[in-house]
N, C-alpha and C. Protein backbone atom coordinates (compact mmCIF):
# COMPACT_ATOMS: atom_id res chain seq x y z
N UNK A 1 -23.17 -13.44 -22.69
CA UNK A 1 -22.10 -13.65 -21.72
C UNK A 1 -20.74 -13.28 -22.30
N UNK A 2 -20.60 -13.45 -23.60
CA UNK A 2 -19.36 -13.50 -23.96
C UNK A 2 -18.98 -11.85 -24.30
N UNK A 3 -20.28 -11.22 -24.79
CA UNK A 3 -19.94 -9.69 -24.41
C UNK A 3 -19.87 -9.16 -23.49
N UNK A 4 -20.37 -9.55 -22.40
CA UNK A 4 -19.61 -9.34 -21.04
C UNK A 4 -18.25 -9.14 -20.34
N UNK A 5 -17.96 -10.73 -20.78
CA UNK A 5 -16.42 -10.78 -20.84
C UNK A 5 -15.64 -9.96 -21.63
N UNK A 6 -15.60 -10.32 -22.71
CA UNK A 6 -15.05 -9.02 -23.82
C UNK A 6 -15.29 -7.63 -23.09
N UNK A 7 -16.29 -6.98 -22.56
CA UNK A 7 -16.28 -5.28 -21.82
C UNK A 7 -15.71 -5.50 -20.73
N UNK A 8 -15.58 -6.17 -20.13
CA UNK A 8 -14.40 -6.43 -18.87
C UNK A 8 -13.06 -6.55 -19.33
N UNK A 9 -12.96 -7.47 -20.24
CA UNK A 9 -11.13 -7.49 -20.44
C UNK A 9 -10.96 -6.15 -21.06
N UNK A 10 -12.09 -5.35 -21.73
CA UNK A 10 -11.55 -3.83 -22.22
C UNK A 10 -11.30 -3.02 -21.05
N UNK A 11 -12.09 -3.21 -19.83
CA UNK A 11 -12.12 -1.89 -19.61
C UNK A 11 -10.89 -2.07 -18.22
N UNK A 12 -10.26 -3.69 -18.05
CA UNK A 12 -9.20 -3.69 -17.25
C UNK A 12 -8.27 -3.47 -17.84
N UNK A 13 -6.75 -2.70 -17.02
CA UNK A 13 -5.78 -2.31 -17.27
C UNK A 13 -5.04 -3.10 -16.83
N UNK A 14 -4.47 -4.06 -17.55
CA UNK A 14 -3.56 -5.29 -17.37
C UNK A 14 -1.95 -5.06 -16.32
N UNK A 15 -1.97 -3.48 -17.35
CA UNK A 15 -0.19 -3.07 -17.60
C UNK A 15 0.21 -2.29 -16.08
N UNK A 16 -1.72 -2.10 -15.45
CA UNK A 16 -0.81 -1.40 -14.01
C UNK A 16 -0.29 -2.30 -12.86
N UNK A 17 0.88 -1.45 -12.32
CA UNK A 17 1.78 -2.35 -11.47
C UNK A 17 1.47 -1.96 -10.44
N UNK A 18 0.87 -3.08 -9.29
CA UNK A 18 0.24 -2.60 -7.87
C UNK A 18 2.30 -2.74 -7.44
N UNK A 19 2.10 -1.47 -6.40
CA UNK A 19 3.76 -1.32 -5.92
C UNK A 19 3.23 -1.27 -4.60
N UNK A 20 4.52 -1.60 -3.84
CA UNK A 20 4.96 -1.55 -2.35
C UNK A 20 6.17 -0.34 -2.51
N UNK A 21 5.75 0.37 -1.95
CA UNK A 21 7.10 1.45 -1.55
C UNK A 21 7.80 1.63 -0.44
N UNK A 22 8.97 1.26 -0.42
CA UNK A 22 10.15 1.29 0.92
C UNK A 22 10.48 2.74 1.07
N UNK A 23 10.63 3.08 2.56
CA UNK A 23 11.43 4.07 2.78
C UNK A 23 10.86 5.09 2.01
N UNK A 24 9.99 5.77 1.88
CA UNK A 24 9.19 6.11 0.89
C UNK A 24 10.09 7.52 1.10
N UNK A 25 10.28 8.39 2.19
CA UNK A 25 10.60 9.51 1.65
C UNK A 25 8.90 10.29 1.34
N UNK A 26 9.24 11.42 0.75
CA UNK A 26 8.40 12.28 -0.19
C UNK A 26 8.05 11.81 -1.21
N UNK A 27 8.28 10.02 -1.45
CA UNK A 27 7.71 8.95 -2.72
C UNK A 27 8.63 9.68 -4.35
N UNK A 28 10.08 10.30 -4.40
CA UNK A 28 10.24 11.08 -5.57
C UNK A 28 10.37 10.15 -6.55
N UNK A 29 11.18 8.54 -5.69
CA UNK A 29 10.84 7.74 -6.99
C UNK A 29 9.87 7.08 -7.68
N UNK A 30 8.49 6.99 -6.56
CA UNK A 30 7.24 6.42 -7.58
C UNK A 30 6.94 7.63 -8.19
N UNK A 31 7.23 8.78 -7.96
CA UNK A 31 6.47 10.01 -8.74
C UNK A 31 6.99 10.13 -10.21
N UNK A 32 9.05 9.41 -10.40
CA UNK A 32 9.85 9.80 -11.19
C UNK A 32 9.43 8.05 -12.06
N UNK A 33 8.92 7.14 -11.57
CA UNK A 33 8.64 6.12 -12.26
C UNK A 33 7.54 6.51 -13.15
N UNK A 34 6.39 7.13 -12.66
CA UNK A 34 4.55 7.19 -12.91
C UNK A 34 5.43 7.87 -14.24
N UNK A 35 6.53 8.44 -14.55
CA UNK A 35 6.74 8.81 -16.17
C UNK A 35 7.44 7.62 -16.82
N UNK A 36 7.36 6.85 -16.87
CA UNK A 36 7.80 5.29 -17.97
C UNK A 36 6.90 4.37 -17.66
N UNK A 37 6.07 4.17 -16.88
CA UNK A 37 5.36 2.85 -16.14
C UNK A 37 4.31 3.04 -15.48
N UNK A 38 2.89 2.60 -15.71
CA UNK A 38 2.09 2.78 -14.78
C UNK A 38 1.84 2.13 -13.72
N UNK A 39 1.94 2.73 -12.50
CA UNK A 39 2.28 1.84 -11.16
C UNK A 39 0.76 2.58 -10.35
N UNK A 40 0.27 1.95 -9.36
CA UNK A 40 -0.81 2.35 -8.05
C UNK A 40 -0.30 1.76 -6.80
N UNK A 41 0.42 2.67 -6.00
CA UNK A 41 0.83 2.24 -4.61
C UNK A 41 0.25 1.79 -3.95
N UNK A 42 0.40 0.35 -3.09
CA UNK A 42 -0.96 -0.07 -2.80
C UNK A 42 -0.39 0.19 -1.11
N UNK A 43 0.76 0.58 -0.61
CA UNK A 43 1.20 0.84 0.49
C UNK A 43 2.68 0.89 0.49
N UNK A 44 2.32 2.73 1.84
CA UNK A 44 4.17 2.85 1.80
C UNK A 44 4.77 2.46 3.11
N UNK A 45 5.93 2.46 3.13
CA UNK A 45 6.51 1.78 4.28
C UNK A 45 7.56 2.97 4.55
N UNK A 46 7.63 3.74 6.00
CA UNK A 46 8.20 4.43 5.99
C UNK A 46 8.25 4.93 7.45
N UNK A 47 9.04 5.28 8.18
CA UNK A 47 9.55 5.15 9.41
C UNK A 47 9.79 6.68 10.22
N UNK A 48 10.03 7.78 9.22
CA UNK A 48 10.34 9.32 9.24
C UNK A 48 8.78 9.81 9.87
N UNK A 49 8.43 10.68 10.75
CA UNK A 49 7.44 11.08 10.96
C UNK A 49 7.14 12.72 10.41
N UNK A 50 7.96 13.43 9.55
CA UNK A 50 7.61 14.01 8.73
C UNK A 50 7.57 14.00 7.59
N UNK A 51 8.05 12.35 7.16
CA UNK A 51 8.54 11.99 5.85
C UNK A 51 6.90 11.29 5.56
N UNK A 52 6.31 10.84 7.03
CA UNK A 52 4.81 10.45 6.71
C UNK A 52 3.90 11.84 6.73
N UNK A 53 3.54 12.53 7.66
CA UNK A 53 3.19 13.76 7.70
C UNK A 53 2.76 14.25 5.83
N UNK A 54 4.26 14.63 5.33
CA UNK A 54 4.21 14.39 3.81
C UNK A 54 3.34 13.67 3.05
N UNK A 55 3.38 12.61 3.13
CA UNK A 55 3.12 11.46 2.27
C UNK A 55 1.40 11.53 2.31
N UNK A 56 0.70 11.92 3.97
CA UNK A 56 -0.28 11.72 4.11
C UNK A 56 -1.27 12.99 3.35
N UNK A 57 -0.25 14.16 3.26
CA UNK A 57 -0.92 15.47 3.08
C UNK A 57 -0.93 15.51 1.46
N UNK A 58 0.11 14.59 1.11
CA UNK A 58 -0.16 14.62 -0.85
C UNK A 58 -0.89 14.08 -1.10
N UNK A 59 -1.22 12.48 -0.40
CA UNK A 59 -2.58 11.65 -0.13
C UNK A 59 -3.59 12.16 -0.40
N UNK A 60 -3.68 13.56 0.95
CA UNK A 60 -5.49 14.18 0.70
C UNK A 60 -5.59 14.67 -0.39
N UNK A 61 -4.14 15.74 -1.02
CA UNK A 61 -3.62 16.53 -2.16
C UNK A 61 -4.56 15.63 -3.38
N UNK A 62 -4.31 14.72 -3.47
CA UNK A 62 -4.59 13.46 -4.75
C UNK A 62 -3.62 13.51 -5.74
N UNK A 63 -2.32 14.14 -4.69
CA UNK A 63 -0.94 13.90 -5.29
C UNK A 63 -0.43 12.31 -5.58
N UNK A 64 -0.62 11.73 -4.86
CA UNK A 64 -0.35 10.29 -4.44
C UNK A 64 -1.04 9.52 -4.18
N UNK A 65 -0.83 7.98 -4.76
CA UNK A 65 -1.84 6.82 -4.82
C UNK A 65 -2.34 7.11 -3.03
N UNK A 66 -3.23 6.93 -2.75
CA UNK A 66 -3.93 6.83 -1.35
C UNK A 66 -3.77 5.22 -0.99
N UNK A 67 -2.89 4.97 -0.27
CA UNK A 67 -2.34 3.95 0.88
C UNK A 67 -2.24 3.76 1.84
N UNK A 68 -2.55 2.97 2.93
CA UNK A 68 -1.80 2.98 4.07
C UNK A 68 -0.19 3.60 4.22
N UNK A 69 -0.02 3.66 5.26
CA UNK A 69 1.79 3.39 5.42
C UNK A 69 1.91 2.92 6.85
N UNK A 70 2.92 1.88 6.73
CA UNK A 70 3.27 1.35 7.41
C UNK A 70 4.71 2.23 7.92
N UNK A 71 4.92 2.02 9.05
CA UNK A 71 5.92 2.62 9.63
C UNK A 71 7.35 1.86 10.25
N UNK A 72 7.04 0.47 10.16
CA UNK A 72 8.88 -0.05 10.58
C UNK A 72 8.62 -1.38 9.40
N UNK A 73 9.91 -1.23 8.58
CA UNK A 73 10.10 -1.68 7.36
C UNK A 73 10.25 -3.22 8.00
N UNK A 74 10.86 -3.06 9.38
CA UNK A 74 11.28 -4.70 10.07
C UNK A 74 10.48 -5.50 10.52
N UNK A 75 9.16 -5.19 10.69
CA UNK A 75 7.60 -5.76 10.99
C UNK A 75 6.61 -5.91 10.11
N UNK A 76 6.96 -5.66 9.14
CA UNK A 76 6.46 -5.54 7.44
C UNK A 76 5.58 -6.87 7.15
N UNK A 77 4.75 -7.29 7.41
CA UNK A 77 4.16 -8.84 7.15
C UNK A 77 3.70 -8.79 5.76
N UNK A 78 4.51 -9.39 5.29
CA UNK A 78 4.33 -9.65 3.35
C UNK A 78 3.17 -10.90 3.21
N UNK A 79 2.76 -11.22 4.05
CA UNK A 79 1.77 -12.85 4.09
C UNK A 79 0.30 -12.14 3.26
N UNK A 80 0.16 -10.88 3.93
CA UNK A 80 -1.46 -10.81 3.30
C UNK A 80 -1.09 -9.88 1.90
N UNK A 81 0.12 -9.73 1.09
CA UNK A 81 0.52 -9.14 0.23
C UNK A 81 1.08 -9.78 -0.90
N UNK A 82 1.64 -11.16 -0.66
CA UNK A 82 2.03 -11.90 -1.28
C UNK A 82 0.83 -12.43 -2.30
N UNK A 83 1.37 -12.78 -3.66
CA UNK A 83 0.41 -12.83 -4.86
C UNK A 83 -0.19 -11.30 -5.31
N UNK A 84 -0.29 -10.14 -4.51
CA UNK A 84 -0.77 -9.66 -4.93
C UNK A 84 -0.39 -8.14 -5.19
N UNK A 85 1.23 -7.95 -5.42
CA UNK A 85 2.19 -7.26 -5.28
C UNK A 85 3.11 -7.39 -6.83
N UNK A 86 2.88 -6.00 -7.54
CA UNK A 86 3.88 -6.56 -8.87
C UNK A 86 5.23 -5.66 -8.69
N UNK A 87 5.79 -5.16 -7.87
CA UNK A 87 6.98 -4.47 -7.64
C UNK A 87 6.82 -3.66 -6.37
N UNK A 88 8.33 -3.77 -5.88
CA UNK A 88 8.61 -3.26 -4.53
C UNK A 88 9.49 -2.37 -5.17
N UNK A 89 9.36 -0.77 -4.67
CA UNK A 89 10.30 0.50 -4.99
C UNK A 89 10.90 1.07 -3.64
N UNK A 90 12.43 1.80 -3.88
CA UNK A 90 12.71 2.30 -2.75
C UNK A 90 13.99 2.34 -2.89
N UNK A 91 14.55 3.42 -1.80
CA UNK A 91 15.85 4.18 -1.80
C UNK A 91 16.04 3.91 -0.34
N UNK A 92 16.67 2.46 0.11
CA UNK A 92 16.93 1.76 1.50
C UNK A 92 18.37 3.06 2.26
N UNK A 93 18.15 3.11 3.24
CA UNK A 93 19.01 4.11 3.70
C UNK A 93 20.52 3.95 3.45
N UNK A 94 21.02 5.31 3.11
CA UNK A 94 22.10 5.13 2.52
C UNK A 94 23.35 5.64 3.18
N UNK A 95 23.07 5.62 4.53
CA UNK A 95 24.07 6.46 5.39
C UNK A 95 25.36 5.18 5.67
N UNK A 96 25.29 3.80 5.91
CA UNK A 96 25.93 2.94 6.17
C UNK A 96 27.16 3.12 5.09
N UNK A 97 26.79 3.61 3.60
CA UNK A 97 27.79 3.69 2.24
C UNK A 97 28.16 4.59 1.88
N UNK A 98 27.66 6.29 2.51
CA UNK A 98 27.89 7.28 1.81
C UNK A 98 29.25 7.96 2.30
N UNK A 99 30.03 8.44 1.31
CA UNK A 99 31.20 9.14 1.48
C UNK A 99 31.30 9.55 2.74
N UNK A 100 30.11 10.42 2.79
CA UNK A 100 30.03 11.32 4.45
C UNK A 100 29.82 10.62 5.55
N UNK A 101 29.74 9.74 5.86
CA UNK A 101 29.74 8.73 7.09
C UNK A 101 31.00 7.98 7.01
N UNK A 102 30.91 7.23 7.95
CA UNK A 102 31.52 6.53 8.02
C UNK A 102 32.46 5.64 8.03
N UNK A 103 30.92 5.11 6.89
CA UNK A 103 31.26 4.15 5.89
C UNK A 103 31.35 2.61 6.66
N UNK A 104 31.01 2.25 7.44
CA UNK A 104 30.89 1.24 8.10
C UNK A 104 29.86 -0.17 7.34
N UNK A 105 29.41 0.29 6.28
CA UNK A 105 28.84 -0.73 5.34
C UNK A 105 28.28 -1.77 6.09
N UNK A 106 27.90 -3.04 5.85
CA UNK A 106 27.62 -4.12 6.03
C UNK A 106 27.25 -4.60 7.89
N UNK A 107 28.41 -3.43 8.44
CA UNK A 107 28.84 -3.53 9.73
C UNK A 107 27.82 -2.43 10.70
N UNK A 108 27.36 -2.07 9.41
CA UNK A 108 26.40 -0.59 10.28
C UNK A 108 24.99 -1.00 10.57
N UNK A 109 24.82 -0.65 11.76
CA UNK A 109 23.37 -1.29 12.20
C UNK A 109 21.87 -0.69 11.16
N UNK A 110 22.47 0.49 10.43
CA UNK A 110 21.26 1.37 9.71
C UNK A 110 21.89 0.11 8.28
N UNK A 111 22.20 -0.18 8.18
CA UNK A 111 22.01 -1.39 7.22
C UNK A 111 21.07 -2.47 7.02
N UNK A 112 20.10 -1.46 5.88
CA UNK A 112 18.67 -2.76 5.88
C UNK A 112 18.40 -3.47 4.72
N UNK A 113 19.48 -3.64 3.99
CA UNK A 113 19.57 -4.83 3.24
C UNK A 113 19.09 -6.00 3.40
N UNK A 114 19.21 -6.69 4.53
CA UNK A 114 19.02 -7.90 4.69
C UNK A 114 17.47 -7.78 5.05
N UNK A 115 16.62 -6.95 5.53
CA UNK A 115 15.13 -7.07 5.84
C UNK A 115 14.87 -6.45 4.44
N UNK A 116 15.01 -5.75 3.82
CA UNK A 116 14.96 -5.43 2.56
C UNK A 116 14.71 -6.78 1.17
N UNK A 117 15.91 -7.44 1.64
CA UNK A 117 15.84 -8.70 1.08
C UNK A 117 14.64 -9.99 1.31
N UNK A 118 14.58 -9.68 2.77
CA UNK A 118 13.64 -10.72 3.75
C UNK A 118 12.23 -10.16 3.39
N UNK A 119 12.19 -8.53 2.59
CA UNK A 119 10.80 -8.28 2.17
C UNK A 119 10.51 -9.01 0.96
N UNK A 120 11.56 -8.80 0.28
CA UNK A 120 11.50 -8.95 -1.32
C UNK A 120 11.45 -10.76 -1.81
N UNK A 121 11.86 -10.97 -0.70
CA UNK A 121 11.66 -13.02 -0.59
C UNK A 121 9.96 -13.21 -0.65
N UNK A 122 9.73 -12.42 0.63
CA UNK A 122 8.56 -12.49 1.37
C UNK A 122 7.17 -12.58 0.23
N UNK A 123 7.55 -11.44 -0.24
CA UNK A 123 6.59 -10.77 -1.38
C UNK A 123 6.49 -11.43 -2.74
N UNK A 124 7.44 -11.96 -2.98
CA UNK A 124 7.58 -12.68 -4.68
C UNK A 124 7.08 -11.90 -5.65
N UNK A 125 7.74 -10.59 -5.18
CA UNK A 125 7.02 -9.57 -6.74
C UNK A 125 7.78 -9.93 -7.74
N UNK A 126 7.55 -9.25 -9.08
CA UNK A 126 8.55 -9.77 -9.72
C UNK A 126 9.39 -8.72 -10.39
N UNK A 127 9.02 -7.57 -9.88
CA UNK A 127 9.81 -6.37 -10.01
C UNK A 127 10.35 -5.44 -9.13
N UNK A 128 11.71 -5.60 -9.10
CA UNK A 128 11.96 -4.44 -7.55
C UNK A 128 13.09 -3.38 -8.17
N UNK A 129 12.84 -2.36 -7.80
CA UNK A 129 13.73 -1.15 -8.65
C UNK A 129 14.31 -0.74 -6.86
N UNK A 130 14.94 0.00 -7.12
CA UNK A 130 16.15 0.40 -5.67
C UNK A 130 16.97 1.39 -6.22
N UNK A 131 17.12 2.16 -5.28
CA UNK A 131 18.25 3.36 -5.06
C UNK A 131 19.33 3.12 -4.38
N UNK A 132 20.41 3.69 -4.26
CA UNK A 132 21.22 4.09 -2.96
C UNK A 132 22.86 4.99 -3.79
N UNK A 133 23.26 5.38 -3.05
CA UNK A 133 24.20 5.97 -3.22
C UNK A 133 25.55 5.33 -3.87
N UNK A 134 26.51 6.33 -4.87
CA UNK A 134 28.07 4.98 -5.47
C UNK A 134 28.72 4.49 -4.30
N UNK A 135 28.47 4.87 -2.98
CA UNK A 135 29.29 4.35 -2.02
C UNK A 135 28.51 2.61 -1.59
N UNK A 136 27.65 3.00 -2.25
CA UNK A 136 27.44 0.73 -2.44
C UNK A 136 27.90 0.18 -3.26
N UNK A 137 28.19 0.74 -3.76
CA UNK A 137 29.25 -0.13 -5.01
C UNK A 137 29.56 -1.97 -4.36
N UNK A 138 30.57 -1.52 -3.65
CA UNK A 138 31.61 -2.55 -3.83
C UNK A 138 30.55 -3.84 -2.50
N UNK A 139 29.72 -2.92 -2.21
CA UNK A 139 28.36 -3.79 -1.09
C UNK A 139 27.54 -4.46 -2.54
N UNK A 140 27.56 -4.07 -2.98
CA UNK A 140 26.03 -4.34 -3.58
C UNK A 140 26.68 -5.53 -4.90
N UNK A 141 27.68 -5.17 -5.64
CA UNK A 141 28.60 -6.21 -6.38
C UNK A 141 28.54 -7.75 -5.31
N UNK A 142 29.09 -7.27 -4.78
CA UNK A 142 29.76 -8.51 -3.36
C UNK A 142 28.56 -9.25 -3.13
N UNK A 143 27.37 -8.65 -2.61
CA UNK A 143 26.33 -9.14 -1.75
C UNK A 143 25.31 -9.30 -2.48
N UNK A 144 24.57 -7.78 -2.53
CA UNK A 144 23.23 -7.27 -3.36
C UNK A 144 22.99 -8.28 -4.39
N UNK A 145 23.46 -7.59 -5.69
CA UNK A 145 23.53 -8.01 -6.60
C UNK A 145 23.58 -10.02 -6.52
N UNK A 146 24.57 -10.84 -6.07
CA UNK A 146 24.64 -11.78 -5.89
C UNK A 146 23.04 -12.53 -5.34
N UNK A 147 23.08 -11.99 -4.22
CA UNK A 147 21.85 -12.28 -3.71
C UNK A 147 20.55 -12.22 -4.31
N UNK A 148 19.87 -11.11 -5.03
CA UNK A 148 19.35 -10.64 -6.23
C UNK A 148 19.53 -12.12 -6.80
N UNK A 149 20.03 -12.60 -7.70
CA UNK A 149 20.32 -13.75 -8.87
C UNK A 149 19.76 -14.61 -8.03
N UNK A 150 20.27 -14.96 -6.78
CA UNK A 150 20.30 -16.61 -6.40
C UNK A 150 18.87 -16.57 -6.19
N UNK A 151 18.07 -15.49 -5.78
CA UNK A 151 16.62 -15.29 -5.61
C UNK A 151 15.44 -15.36 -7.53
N UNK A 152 16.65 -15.14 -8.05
CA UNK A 152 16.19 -15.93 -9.08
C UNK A 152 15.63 -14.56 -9.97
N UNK A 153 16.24 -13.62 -9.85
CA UNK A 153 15.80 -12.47 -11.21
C UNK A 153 17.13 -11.77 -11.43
N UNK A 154 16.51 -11.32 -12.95
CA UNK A 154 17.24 -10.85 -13.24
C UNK A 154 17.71 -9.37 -13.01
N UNK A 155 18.71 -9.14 -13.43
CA UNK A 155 19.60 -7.71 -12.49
C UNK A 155 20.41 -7.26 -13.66
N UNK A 156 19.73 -5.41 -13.85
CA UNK A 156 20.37 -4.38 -14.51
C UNK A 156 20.64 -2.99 -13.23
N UNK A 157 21.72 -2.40 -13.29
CA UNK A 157 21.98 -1.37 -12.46
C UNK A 157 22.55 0.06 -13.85
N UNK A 158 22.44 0.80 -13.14
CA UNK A 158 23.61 2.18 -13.93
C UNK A 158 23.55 3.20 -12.51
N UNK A 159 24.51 4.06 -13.35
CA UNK A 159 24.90 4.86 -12.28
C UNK A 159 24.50 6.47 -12.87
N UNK A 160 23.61 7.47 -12.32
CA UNK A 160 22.85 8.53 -13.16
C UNK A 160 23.14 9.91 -12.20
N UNK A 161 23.34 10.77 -12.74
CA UNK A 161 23.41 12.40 -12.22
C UNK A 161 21.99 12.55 -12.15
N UNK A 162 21.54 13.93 -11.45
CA UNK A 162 20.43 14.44 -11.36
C UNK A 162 20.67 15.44 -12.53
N UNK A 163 21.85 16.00 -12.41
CA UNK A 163 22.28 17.02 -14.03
C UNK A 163 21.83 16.55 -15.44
N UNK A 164 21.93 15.06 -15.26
CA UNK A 164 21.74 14.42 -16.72
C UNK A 164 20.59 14.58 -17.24
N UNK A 165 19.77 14.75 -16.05
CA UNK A 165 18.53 15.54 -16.51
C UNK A 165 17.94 16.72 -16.30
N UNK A 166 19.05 17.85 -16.22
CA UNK A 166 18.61 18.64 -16.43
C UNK A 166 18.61 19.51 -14.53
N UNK A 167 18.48 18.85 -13.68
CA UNK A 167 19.22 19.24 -12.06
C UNK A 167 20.06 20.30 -12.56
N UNK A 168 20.00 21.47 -11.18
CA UNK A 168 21.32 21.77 -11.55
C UNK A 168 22.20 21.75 -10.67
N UNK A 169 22.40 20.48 -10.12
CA UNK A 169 23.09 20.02 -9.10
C UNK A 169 23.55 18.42 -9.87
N UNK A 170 24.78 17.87 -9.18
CA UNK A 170 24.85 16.31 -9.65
C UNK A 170 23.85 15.14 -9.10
N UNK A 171 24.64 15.08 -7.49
CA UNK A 171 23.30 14.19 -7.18
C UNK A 171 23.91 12.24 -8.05
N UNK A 172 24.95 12.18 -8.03
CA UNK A 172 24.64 10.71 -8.51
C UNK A 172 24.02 9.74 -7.73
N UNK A 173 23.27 8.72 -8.25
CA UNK A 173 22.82 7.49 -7.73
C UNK A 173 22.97 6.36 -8.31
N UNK A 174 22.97 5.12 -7.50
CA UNK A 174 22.91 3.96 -8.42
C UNK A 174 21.36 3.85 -8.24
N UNK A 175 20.62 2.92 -9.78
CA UNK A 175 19.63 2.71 -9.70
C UNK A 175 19.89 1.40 -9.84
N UNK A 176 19.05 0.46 -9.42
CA UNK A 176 19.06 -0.88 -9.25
C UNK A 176 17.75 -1.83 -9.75
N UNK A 177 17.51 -2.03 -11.48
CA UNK A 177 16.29 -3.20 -11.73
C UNK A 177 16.81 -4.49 -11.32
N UNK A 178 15.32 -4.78 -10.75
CA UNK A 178 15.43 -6.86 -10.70
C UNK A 178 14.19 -7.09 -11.23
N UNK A 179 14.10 -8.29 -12.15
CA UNK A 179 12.79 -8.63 -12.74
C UNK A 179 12.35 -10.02 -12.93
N UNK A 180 11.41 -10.58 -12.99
CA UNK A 180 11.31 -12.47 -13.14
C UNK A 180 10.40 -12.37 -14.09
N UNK A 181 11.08 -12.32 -15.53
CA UNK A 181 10.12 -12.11 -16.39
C UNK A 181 9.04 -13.40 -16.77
N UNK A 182 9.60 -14.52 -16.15
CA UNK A 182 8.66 -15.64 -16.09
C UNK A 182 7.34 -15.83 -15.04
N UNK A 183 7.14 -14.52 -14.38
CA UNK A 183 6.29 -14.36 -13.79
C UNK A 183 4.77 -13.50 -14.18
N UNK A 184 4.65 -13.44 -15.40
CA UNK A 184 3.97 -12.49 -15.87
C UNK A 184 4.61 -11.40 -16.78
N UNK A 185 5.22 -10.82 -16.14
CA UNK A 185 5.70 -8.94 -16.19
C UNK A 185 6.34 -9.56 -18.24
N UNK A 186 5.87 -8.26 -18.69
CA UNK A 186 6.10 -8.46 -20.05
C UNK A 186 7.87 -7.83 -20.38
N UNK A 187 7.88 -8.15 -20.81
CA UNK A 187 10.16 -7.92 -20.95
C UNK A 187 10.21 -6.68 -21.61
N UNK A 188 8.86 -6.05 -22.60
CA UNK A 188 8.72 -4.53 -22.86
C UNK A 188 8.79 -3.97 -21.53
N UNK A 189 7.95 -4.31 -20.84
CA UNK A 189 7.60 -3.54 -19.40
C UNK A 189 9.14 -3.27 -18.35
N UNK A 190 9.81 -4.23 -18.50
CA UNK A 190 11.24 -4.51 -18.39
C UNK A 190 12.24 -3.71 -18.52
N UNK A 191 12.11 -3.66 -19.82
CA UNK A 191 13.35 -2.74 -20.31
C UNK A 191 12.89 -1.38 -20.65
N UNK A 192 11.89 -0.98 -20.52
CA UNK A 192 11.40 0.51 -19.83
C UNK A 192 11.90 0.87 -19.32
N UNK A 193 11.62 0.26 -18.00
CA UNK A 193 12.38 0.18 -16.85
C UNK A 193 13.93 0.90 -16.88
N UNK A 194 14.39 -0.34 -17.54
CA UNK A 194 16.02 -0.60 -17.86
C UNK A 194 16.36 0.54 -18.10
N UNK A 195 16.25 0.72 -19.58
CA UNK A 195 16.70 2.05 -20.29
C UNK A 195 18.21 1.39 -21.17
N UNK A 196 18.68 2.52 -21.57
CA UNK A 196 19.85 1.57 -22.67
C UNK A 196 21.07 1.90 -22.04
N UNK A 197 21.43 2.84 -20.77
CA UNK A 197 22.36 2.78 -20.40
C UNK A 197 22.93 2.43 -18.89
N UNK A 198 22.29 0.72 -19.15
CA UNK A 198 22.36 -0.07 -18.14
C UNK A 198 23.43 -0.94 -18.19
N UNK A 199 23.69 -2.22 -17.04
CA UNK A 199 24.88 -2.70 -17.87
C UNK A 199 24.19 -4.19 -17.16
N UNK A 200 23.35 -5.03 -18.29
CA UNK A 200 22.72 -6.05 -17.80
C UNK A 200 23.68 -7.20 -17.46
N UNK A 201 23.22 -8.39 -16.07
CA UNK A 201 23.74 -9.50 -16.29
C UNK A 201 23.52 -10.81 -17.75
């Protein structure tokens, strides 16, 4: 029996992170994660009907973890997902903050922060990485970020070119870690993540 056990704990992979993906897009950030972290999408959430179209055809491809997707991020039932979810990824729409709009922030109905948040309650992962544009700045200080803590993880952001690696375009973004390292998730696994030119709480 006990060699049993022993060929089971070998042949499971502790370190992979079942993910939920928001707003999935063409998935560039689970594709740009799968290089620091091993993640298996266990479902994307995504609302674009050629942004699914995509998603489904890399699917057959065996480009991409094979998932459902769900299609309105605001009907999202985290109940049969909860416990069994180690990070939520995603680049929440960024038209409410970006230079070229608006800018109506907080006030803009494409503002899904707050169901965003109402996922990330929902779910109790203990890792959520996020995108959006520098025009959240002064949203995401104020609110995000705040909110983030009182939910009880911890919070590293930076701000990155697509040039910095090599793009040959800029392209900045903010990237956004939250983590509850008292939940499991190992604080190596963490600061992977992180990277060193973050600016931790």
């Amino acid at each position: 029996m006990k060699m049993i056990k022993d060929e089971v704990k070998d042949n499971v992979d502790t370190r992979t992170l079942n993910t939920i993906s928001i707003c999935s897009g063409y998935e560039g950030i689970g594709l740009g994660l799968r290089e620091v972290v091993r993640t298996r999408i266990v479902c994307y959430v995504e609302i674009g009907v050629e942004a699914c179209e995509i998603l489904a055809r890399h699917m057959a491809e065996k480009a991409l973890d094979e998932a459902p997707i769900w299609t309105d991020l605001k009907t999202f039932d985290t109940e049969p997902w909860r416990g069994k979810v180690d990070m939520l990824t995603g680049g929440f729409p960024c038209q409410p903050f970006s230079f070229a709009g608006k800018r109506e922030q907080e006030d803009d109905e494409r503002n899904l922060w707050p169901d965003v948040r109402q996922l990330i309650d929902g779910l109790g992962v203990p890792v959520v990485f996020l995108e959006n544009v520098p025009g959240i700045l002064r949203y995401y200080w104020d609110t995000i970020r705040p909110e983030l803590r009182e939910m009880g993880y911890e919070v590293t952001e930076g701000l990155f070119t697509a040039s910095s690696t090599g793009a040959p375009h800029k392209r900045e973004r903010l990237f956004i870690l939250a983590y509850r390292t008292e939940q499991g998730l190992q604080e190596r696994e963490s600061s992977s993540l992180g990277g060193s030119a973050t600016a931790q709480s």
